[in-house]
C-alpha atoms as a PDB file:
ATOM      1  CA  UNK A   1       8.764  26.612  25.225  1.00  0.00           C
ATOM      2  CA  UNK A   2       5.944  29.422  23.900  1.00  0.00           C
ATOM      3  CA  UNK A   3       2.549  28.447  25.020  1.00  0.00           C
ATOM      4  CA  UNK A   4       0.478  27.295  21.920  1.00  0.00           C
ATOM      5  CA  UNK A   5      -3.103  28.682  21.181  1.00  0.00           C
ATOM      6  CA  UNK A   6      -4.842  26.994  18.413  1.00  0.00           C
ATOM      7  CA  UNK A   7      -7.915  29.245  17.106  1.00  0.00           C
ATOM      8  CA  UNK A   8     -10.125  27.400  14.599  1.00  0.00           C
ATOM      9  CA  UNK A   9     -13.423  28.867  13.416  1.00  0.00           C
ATOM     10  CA  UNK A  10     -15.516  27.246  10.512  1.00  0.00           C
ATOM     11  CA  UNK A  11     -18.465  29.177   9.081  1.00  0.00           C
ATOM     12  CA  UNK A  12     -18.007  31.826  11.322  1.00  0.00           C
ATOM     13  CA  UNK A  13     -18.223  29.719  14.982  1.00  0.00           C
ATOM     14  CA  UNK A  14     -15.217  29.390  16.915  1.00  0.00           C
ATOM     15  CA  UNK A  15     -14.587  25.415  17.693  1.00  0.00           C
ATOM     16  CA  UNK A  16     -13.714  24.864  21.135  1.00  0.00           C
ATOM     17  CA  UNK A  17     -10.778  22.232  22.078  1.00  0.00           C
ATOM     18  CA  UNK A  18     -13.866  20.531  23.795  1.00  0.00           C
ATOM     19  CA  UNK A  19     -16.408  20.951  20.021  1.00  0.00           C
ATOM     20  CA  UNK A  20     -12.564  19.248  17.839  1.00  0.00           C
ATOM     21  CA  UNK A  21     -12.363  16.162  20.814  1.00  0.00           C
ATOM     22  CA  UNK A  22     -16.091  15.135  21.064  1.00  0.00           C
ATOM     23  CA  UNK A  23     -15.852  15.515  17.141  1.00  0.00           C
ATOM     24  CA  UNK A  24     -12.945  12.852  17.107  1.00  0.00           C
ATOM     25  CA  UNK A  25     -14.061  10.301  19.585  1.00  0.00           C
ATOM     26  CA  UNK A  26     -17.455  10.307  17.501  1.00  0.00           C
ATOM     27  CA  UNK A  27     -15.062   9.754  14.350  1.00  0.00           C
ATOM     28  CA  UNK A  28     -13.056   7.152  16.287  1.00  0.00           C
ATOM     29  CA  UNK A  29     -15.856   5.199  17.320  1.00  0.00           C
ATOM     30  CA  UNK A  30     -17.299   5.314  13.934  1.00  0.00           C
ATOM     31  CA  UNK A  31     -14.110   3.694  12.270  1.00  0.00           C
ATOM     32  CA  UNK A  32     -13.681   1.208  15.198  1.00  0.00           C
ATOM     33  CA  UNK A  33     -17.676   0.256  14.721  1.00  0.00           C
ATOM     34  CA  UNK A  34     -17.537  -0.336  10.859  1.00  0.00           C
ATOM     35  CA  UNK A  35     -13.669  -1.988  11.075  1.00  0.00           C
ATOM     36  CA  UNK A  36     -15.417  -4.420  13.776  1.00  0.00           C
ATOM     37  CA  UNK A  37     -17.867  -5.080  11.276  1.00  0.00           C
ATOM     38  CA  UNK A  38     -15.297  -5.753   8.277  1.00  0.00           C
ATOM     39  CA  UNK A  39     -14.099  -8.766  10.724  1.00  0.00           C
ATOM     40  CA  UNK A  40     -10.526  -6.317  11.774  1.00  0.00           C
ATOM     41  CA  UNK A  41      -9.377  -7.712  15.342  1.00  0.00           C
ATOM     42  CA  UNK A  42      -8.373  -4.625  18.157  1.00  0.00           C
ATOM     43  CA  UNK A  43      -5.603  -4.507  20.104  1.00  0.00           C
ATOM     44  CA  UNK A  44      -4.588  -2.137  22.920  1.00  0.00           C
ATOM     45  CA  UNK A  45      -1.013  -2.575  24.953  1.00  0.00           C
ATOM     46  CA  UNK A  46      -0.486  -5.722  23.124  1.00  0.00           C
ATOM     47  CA  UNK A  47      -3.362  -7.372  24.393  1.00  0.00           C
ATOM     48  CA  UNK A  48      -6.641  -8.510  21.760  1.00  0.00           C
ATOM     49  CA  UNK A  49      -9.577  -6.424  23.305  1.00  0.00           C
ATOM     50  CA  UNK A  50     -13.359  -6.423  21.887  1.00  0.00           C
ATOM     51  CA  UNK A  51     -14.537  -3.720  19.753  1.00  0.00           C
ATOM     52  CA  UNK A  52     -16.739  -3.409  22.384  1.00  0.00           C
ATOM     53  CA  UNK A  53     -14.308  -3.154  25.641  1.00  0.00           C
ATOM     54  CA  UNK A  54     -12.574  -0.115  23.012  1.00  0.00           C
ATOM     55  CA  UNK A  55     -15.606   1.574  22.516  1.00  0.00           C
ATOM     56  CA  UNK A  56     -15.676   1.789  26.438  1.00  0.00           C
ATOM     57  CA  UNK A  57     -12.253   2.977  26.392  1.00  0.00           C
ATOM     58  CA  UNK A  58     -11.768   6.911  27.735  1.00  0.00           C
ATOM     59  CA  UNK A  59     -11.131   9.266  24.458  1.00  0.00           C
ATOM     60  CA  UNK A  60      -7.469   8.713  24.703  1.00  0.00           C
ATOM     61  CA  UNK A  61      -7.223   5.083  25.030  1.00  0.00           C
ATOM     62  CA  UNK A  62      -9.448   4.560  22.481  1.00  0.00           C
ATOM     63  CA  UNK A  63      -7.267   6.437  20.259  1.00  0.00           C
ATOM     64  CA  UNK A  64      -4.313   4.611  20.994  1.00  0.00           C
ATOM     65  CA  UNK A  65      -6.091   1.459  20.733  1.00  0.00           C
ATOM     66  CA  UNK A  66      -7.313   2.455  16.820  1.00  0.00           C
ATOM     67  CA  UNK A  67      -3.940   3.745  16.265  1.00  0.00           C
ATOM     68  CA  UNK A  68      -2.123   0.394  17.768  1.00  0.00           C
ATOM     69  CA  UNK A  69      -4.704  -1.877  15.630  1.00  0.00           C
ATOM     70  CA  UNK A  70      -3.877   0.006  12.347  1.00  0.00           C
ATOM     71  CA  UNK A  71      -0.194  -0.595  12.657  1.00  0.00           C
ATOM     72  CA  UNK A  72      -0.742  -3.970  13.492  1.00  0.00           C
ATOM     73  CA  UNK A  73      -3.013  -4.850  10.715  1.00  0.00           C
ATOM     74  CA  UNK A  74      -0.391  -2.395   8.202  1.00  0.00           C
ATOM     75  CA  UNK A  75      -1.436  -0.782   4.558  1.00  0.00           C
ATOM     76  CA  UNK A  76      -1.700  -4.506   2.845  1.00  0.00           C
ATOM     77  CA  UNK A  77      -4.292  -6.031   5.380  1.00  0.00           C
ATOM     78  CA  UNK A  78      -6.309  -2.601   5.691  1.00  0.00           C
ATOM     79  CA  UNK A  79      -6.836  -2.495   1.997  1.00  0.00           C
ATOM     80  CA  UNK A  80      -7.839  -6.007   1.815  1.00  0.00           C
ATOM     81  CA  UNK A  81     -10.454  -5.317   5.036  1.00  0.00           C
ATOM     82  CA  UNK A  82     -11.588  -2.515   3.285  1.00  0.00           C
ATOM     83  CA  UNK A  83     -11.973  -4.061  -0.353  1.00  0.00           C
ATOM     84  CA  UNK A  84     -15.340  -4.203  -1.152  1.00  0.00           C
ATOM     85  CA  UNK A  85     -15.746  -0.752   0.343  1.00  0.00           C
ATOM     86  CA  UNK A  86     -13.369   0.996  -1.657  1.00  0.00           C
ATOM     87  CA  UNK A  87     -15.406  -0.526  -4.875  1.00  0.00           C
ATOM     88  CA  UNK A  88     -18.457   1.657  -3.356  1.00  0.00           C
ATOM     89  CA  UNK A  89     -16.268   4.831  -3.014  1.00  0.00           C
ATOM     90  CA  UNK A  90     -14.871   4.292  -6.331  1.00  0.00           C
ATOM     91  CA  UNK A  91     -18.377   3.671  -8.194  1.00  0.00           C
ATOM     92  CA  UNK A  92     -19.301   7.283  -5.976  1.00  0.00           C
ATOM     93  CA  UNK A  93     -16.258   9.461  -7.215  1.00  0.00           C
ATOM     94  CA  UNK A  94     -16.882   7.836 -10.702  1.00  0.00           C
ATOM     95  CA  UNK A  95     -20.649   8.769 -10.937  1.00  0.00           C
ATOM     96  CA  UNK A  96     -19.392  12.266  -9.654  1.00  0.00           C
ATOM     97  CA  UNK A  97     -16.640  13.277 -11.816  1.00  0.00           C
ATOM     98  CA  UNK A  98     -18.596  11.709 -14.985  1.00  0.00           C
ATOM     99  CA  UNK A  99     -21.498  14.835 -14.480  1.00  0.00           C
ATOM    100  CA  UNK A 100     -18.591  17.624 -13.403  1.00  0.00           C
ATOM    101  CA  UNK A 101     -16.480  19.904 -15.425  1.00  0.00           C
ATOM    102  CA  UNK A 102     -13.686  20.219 -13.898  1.00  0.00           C
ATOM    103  CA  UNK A 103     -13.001  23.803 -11.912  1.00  0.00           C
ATOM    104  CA  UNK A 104     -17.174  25.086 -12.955  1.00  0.00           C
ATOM    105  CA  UNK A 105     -18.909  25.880  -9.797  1.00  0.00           C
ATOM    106  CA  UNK A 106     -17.026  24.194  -7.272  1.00  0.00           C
ATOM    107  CA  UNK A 107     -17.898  23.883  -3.853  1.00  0.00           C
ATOM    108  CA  UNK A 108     -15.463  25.721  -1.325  1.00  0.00           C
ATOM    109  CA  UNK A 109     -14.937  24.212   2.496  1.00  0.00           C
ATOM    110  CA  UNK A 110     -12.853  26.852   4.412  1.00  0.00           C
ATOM    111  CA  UNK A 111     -11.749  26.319   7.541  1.00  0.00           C
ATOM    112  CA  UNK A 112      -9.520  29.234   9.279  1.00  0.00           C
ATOM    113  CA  UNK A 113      -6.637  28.623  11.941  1.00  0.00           C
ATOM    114  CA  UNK A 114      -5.124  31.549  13.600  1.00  0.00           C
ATOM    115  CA  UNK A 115      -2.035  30.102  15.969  1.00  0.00           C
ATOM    116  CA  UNK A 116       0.496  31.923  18.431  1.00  0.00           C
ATOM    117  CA  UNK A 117       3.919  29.854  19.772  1.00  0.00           C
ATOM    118  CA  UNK A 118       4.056  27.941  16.466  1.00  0.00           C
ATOM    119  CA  UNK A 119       5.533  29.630  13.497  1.00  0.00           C
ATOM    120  CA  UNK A 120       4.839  28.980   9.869  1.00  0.00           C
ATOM    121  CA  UNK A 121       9.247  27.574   9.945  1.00  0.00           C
ATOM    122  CA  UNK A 122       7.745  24.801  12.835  1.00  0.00           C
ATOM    123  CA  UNK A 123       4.799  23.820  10.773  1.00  0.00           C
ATOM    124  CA  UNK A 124       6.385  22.879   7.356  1.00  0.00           C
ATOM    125  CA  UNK A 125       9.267  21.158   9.585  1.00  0.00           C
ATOM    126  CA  UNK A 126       6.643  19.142  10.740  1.00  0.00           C
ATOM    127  CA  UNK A 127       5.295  18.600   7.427  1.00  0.00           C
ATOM    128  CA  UNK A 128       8.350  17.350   6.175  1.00  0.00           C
ATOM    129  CA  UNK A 129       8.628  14.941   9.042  1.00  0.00           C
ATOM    130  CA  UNK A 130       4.530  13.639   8.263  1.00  0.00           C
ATOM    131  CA  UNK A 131       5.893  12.921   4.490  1.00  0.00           C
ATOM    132  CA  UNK A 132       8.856  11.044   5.460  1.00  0.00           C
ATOM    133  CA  UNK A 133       6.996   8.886   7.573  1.00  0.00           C
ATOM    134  CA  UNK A 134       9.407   9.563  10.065  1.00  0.00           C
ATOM    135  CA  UNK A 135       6.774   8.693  13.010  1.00  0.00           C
ATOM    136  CA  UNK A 136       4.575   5.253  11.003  1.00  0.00           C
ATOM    137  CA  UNK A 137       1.965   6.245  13.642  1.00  0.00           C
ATOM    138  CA  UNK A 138       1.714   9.888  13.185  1.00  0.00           C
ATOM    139  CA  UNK A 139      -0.792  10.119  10.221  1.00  0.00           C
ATOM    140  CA  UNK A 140      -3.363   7.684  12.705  1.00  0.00           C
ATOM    141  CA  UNK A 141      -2.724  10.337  15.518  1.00  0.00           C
ATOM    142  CA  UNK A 142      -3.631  13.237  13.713  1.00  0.00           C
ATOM    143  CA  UNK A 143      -7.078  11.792  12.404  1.00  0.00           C
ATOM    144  CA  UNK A 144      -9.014   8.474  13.208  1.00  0.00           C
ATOM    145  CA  UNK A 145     -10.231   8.412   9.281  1.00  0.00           C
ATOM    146  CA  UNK A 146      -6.716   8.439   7.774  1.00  0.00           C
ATOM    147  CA  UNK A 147      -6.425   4.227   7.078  1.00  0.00           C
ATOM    148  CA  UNK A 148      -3.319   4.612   4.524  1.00  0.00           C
ATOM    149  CA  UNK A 149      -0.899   7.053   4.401  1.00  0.00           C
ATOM    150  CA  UNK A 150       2.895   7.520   1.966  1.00  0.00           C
ATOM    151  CA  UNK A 151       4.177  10.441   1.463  1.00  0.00           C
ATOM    152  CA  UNK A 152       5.488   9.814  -2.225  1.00  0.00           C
ATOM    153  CA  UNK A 153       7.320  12.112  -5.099  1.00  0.00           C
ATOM    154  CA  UNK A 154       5.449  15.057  -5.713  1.00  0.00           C
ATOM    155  CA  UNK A 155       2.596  14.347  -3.548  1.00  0.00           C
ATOM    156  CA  UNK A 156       1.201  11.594  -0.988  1.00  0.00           C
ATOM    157  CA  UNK A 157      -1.374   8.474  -1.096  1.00  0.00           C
ATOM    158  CA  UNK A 158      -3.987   8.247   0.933  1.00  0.00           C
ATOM    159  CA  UNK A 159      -6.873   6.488   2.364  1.00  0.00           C
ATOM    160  CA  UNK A 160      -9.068   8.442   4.080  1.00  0.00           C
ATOM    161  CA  UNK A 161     -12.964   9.101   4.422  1.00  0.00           C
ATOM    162  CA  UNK A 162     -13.682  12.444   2.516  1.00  0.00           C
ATOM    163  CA  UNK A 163     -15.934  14.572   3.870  1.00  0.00           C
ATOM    164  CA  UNK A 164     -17.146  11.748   6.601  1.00  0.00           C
ATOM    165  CA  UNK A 165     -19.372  10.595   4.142  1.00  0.00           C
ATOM    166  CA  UNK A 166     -19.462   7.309   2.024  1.00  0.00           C
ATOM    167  CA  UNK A 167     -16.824   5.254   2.251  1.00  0.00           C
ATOM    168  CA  UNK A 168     -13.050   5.587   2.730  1.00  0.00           C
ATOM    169  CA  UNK A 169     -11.034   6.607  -0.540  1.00  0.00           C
ATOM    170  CA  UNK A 170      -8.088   5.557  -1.539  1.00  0.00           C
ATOM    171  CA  UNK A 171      -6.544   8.703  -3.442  1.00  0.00           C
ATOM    172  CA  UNK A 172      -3.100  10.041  -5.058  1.00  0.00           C
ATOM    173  CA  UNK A 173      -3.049  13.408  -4.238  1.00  0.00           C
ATOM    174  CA  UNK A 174      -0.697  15.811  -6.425  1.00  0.00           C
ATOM    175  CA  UNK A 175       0.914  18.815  -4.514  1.00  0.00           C
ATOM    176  CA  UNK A 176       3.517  21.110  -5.978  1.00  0.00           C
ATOM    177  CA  UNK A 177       4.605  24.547  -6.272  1.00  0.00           C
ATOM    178  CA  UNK A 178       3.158  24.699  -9.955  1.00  0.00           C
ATOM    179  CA  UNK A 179       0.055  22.948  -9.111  1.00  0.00           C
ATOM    180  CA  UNK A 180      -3.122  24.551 -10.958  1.00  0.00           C
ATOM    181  CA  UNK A 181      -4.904  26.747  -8.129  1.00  0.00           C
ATOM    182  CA  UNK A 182      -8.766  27.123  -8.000  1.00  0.00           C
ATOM    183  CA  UNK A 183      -8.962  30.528  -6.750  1.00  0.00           C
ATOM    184  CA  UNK A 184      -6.404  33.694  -6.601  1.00  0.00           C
ATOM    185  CA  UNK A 185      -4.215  33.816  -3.297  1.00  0.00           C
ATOM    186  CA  UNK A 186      -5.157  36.164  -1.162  1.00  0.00           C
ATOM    187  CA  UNK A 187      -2.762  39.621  -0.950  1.00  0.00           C
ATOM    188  CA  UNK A 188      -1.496  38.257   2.605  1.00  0.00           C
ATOM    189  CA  UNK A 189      -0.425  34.499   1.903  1.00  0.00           C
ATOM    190  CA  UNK A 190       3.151  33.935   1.832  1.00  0.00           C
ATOM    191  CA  UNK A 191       3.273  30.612   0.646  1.00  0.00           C
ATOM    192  CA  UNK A 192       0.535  27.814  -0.760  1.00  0.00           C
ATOM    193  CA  UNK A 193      -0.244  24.330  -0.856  1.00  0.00           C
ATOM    194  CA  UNK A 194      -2.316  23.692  -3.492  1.00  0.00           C
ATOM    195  CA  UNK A 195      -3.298  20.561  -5.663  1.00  0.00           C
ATOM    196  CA  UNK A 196      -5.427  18.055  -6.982  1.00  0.00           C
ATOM    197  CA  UNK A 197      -5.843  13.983  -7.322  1.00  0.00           C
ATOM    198  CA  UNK A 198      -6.644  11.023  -8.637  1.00  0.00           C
ATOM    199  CA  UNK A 199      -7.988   7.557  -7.655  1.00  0.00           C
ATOM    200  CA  UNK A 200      -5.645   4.996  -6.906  1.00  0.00           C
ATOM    201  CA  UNK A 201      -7.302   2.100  -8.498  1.00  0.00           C
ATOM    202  CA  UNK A 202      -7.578   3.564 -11.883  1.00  0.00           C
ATOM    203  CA  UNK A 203      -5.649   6.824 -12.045  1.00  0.00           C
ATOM    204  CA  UNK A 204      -7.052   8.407 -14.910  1.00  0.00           C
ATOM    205  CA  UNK A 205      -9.850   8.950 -12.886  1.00  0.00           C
ATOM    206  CA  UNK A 206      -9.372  13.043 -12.246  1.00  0.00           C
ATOM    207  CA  UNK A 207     -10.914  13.290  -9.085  1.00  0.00           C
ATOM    208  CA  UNK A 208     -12.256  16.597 -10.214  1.00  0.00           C
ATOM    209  CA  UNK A 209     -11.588  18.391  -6.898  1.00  0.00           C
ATOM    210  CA  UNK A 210      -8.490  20.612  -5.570  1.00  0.00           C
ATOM    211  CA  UNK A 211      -7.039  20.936  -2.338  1.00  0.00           C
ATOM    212  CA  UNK A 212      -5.273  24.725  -1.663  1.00  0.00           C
ATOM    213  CA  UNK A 213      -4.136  25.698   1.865  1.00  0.00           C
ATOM    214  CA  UNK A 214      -2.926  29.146   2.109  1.00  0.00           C
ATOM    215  CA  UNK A 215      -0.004  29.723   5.280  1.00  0.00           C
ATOM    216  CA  UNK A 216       0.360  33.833   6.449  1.00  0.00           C
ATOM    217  CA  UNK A 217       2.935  34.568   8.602  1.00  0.00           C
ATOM    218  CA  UNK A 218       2.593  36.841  11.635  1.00  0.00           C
ATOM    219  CA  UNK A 219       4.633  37.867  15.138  1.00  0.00           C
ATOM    220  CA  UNK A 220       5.315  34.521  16.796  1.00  0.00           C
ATOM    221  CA  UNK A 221       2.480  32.747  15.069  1.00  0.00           C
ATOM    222  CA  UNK A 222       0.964  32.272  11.797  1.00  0.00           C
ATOM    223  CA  UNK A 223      -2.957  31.894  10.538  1.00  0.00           C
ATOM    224  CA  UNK A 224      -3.655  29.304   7.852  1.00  0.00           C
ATOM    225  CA  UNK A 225      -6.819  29.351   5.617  1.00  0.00           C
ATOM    226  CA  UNK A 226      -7.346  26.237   4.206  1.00  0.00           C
ATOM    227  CA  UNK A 227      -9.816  25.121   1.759  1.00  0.00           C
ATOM    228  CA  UNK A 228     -10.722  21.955  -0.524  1.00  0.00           C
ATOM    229  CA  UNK A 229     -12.629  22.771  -3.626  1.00  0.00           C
ATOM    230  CA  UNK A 230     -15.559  19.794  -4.358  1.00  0.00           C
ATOM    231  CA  UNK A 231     -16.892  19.138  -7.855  1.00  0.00           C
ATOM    232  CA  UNK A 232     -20.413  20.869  -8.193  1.00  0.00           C
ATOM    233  CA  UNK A 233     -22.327  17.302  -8.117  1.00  0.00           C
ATOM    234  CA  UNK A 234     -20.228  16.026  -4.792  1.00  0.00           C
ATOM    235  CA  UNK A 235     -23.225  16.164  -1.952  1.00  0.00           C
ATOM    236  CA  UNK A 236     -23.712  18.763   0.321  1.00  0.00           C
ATOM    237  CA  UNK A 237     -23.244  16.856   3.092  1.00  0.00           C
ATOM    238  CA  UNK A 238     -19.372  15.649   2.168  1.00  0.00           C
ATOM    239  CA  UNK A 239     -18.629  19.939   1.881  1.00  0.00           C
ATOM    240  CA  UNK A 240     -19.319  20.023   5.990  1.00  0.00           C
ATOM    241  CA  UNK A 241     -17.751  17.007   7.029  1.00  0.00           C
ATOM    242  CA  UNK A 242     -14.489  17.658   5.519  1.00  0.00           C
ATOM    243  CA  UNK A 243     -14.784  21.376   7.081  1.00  0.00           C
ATOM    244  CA  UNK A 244     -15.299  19.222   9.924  1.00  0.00           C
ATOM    245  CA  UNK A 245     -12.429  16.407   9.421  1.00  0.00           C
ATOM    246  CA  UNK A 246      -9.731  19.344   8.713  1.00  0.00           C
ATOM    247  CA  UNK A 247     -10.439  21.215  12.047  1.00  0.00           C
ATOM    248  CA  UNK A 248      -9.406  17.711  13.579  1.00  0.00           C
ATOM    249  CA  UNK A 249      -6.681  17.019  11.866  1.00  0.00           C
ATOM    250  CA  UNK A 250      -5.017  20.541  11.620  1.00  0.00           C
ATOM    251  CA  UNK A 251      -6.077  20.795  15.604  1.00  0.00           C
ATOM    252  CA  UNK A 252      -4.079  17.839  16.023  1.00  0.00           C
ATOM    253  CA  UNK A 253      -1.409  18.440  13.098  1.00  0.00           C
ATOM    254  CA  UNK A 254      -0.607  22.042  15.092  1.00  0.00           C
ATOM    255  CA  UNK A 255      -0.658  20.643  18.726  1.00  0.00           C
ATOM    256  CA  UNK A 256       2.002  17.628  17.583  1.00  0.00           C
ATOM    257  CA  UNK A 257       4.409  20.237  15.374  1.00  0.00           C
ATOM    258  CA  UNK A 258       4.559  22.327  18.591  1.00  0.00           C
ATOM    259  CA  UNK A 259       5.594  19.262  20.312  1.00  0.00           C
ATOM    260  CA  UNK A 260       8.409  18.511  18.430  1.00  0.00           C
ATOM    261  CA  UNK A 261       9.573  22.036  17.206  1.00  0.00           C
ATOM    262  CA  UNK A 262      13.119  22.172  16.606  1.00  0.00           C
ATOM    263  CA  UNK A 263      16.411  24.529  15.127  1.00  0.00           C
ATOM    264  CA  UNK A 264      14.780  23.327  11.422  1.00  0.00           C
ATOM    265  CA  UNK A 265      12.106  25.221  12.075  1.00  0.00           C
ATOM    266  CA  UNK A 266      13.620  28.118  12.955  1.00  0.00           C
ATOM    267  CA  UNK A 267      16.195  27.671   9.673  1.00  0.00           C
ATOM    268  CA  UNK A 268      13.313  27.066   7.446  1.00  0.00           C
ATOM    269  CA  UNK A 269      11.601  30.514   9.125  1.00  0.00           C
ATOM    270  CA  UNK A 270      14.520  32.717   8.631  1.00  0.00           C
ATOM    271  CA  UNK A 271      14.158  31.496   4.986  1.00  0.00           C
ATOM    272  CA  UNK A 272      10.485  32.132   4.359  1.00  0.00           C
ATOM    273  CA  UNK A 273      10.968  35.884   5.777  1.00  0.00           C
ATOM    274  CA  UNK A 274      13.126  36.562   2.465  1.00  0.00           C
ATOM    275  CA  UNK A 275      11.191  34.547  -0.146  1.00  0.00           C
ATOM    276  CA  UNK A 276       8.002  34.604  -1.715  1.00  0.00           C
ATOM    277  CA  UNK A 277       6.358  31.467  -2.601  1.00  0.00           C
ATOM    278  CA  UNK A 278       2.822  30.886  -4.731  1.00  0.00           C
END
C-alpha cells in the first residue's frame, strides 16, 4: 500500500502530527474531565476505571477508554448526561442567530489538507462508510468532541462541541449537491460539500452558519480546502477552535480512509475523472 502524507496548515503554519496529537489528548481530557463531572462512569477493556486512572492513561488508551465509555453509555444516556448543557448551547446559538443576517459578513475558518497515497475515490468511500455507521465507533475515533453521531437522509445529526467553545451542540446538518454555497468554488475544485443546519431541539432555529469543503484532485493524492462559515456575532474564539477541531478530525478522518481503502475507491475515482460536480 502507497505511503500516506497528511499536510495540514491553518493560517499559514504547517501542523505537525506531533501539534494535531497534543491538540487531541488536550480535547480528550477535556471531555473526560467535564463527562466526570456530569456523574458519566469510564470504562476501559471492560473494566470501570476512575476518571482519574483515564486521565493517567497514555494518549492512546485514553482514547480508547473515551471511545469504549461513549458506546457504553449510547446516544439516549449521553443526551440525558448532557441535558442541562445542551439548554446552555441552545440559549448561545439562539442569542446568536437572533442578531445575524444570515450569509452578511460571515466569519471564514479555512483549514488546507494537501495528501499523497489517498485519492479523492478513497476519501468519499470512506465517507460513505462514516454515514452508514458502518463502524458505531468510528465517529468517537476521529474526534474526542463528537458525543452523537447518524448519518440520516440528506445530511447527518450531530453532537459535537463547535469551535471548542461553550457547550456541546446538538445539530442537523443539511448537505447536498444543491445546497446554497457561501462563497464561489474555486477554478480547481472538482467536487463540493457544502451546507448548512439547524438545531435539533427546535429546528426552525437556522443555525445561521454554512459548512463548504472543497475536494481537488491531483497525481496519486488530492488537497482539500475546507471551510465553515460563522454568523458575524459567533465569538472569535469559536472561529479558531473549529480551525483547530477540523485539523483533528480530517488528520484522523484521512489516516483511517487510508486504512481501509478498497476497489470502491478506485470505482468511485475512475468516475470523478469524467464528471464535474458543484
Amino acid at each position: 500500500m502507497t505511503d500516506l502524507s497528511i499536510k495540514i496548515t491553518l493560517n499559514g503554519q504547517a501542523l505537525t502530527r506531533e501539534w494535531i496529537e497534543s491538540k487531541e489528548l488536550e480535547r480528550t481530557h477535556h471531555v473526560v474531565q467535564e463527562m466526570a463531572d456530569l456523574g458519566a462512569e469510564f470504562t476501559y477493556k471492560g473494566q470501570p476505571i476512575s476518571p482519574e486512572d483515564l486521565l493517567a492513561l497514555p494518549f492512546e488508551s485514553a482514547k480508547e477508554a473515551l471511545i469504549e465509555t461513549k458506546l457504553t453509555l449510547g446516544k439516549d444516556s449521553i443526551l440525558r448526561l448532557y441535558e442541562s448543557k445542551l439548554v446552555e448551547s441552545d440559549e448561545m446559538w439562539r442569542t446568536i442567530v437572533a442578531n445575524t443576517v444570515k450569509g452578511r459578513n460571515l466569519q471564514p475558518a479555512y483549514v488546507e489538507v494537501d495528501v499523497d497515497g489517498l485519492t479523492l475515490g478513497d476519501f468519499l468511500a470512506f465517507n460513505q462508510s462514516l454515514n452508514k455507521m458502518t463502524d458505531p465507533a468510528l465517529p468517537f475515533k476521529i474526534h474526542p468532541e463528537h458525543f452523537v453521531f447518524a448519518g440520516v437522509h440528506g445530511g447527518q445529526e450531530v453532537m459535537e462541541m463547535v469551535g471548542q467553545y461553550g457547550e456541546p451542540t446538538y445539530q442537523k446538518l443539511f448537505i447536498h449537491p444543491g445546497a446554497e454555497k457561501p462563497t464561489a468554488l474555486d477554478d480547481d475544485t472538482k467536487m463540493a460539500m457544502a451546507g448548512d443546519g439547524v438545531l435539533m431541539s427546535d429546528q426552525t432555529v437556522d443555525m445561521k452558519m454554512y459548512g463548504m469543503h472543497q475536494f481537488k484532485m491531483k497525481k496519486g493524492g488530492l488537497r482539500i480546502k475546507l471551510g465553515v462559515f460563522f454568523p458575524e456575532t459567533a465569538p472569535e474564539e469559536m472561529i479558531l477552535g473549529h480551525q483547530e477541531h477540523l485539523a483533528v478530525e480530517f488528520y484522523n478522518s484521512l489516516t483511517f480512509a487510508h486504512r481501509t481503502k478498497s476497489f470502491k475507491g478506485r470505482v468511485l475515482n475512475t468516475i470523478l475523472k469524467f464528471k464535474k460536480f458543484d
